[in-house]
C-alpha atoms as a PDB file:
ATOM      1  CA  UNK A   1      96.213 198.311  87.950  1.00  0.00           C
ATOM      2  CA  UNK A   2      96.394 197.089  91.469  1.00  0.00           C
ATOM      3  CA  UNK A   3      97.828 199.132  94.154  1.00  0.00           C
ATOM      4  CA  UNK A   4     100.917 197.467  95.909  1.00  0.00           C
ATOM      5  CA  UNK A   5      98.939 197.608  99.917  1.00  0.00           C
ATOM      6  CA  UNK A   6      95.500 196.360  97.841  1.00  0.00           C
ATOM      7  CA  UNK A   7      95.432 192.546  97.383  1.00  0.00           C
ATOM      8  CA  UNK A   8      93.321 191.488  94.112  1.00  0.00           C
ATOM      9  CA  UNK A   9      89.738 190.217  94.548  1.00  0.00           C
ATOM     10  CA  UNK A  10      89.821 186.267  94.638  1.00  0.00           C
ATOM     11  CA  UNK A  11      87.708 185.078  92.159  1.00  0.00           C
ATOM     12  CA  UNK A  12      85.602 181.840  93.455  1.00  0.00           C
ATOM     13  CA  UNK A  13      84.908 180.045  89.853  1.00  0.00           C
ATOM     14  CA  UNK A  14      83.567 176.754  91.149  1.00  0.00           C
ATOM     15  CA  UNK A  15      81.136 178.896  93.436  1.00  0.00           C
ATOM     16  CA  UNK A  16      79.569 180.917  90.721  1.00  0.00           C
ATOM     17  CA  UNK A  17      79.316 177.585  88.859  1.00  0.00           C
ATOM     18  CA  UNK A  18      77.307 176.052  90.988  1.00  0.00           C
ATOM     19  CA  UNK A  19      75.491 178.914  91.693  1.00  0.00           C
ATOM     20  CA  UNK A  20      74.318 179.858  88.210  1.00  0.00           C
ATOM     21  CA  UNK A  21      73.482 175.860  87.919  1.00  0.00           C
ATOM     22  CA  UNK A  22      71.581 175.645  91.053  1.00  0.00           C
ATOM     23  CA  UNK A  23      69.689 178.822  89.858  1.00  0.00           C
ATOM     24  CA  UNK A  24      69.059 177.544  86.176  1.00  0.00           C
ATOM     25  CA  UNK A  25      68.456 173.950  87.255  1.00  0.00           C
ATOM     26  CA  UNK A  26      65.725 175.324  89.899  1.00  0.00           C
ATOM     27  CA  UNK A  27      64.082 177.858  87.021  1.00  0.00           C
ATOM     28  CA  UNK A  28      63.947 175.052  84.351  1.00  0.00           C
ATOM     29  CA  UNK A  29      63.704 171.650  86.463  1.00  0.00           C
ATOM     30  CA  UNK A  30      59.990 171.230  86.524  1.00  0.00           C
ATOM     31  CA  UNK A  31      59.736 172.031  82.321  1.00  0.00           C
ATOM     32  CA  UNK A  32      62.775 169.907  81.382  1.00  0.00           C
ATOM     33  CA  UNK A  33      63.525 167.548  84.455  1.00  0.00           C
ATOM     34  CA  UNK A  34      66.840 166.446  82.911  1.00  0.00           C
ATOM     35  CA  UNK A  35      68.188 170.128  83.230  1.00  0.00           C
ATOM     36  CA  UNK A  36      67.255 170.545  86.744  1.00  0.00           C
ATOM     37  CA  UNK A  37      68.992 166.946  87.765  1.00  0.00           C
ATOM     38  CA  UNK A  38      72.291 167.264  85.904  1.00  0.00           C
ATOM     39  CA  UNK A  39      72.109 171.312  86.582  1.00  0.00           C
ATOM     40  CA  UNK A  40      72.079 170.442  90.370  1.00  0.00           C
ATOM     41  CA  UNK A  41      74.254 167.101  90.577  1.00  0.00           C
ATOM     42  CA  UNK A  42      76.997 169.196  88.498  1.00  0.00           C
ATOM     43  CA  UNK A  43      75.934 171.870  90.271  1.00  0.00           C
ATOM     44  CA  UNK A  44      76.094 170.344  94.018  1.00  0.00           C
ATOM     45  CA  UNK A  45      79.832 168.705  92.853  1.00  0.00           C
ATOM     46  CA  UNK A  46      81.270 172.068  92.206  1.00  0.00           C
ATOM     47  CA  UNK A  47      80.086 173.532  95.460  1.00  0.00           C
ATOM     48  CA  UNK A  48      81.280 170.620  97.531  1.00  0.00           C
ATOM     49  CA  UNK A  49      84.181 171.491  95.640  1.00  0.00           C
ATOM     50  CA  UNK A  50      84.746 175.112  95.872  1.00  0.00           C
ATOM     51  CA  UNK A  51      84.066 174.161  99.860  1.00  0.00           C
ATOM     52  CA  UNK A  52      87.112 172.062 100.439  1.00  0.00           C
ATOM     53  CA  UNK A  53      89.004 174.895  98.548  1.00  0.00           C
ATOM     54  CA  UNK A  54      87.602 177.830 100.518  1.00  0.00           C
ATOM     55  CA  UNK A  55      86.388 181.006  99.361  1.00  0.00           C
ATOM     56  CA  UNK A  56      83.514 183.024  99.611  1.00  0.00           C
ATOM     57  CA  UNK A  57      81.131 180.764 102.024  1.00  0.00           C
ATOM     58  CA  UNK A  58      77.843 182.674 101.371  1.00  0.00           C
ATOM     59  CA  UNK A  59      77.977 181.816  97.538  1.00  0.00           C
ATOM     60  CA  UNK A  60      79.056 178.729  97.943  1.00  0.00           C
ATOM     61  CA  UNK A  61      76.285 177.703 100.316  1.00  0.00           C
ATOM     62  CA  UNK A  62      74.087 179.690  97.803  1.00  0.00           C
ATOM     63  CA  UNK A  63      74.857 177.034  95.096  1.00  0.00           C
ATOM     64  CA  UNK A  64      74.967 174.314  97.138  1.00  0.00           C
ATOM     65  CA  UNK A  65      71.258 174.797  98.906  1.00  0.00           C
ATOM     66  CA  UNK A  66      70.136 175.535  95.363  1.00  0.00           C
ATOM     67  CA  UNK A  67      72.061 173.055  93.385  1.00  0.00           C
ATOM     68  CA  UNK A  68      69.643 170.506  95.897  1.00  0.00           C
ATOM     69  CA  UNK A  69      66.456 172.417  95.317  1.00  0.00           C
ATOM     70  CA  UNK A  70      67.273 172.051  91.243  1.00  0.00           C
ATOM     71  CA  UNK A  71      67.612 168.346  92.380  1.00  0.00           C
ATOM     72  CA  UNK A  72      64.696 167.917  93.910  1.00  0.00           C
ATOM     73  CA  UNK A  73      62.523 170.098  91.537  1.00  0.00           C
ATOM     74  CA  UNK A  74      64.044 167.760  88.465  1.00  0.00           C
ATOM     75  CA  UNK A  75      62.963 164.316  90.304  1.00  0.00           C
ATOM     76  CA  UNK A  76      59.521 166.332  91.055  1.00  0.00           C
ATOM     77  CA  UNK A  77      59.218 166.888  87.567  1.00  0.00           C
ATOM     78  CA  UNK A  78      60.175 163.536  86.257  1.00  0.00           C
ATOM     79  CA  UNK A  79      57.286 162.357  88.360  1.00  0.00           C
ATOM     80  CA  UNK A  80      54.756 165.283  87.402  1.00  0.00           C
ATOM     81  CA  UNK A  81      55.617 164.338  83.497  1.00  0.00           C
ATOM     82  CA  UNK A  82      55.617 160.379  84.249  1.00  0.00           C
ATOM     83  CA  UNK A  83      51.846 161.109  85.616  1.00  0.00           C
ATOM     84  CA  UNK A  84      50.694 163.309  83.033  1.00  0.00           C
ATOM     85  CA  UNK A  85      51.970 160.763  80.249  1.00  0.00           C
ATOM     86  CA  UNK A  86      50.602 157.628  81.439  1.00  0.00           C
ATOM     87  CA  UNK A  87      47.334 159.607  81.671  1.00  0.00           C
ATOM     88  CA  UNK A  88      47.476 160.096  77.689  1.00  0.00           C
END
């Protein structure tokens, strides 16, 4: 029950999206690259998203900076793999 002088707590969706795939895409980027470039392209959409929207800017910048790192930990570990494959 909310009280009539209380407004309800705004719920940010997009900005917990991105944050829980920033954070995922970071943790499993370097093991399975794809993850951690889809995790943090999908990741870094929703953010830009939930940005134009408004909300709650220190999640949202949250998801964003780590939706990048996920990005850049995936291409890391497409290269680490490519390396340790074509030394096989």
């Amino acid at each position: 029950m909310s009280n009539p002088g209380n407004a309800p707590a705004q719920s940010n969706t997009f900005a917990v999206v991105s944050l829980v795939l920033g954070i995922v895409g970071t943790v499993v980027g370097l093991f399975v690259p794809i993850v951690g470039v889809i995790g943090g392209i999908i990741g870094l959409v929703l953010g830009i998203s939930a940005r134009k929207r408004g909300g709650s800017r220190g999640m949202i910048t949250a998801g964003v900076i780590l939706s990048i790192v996920a990005i850049v930990i995936g291409v890391i570990g497409f290269i680490i793999n490519a390396v340790v494959l074509s030394n096989m």
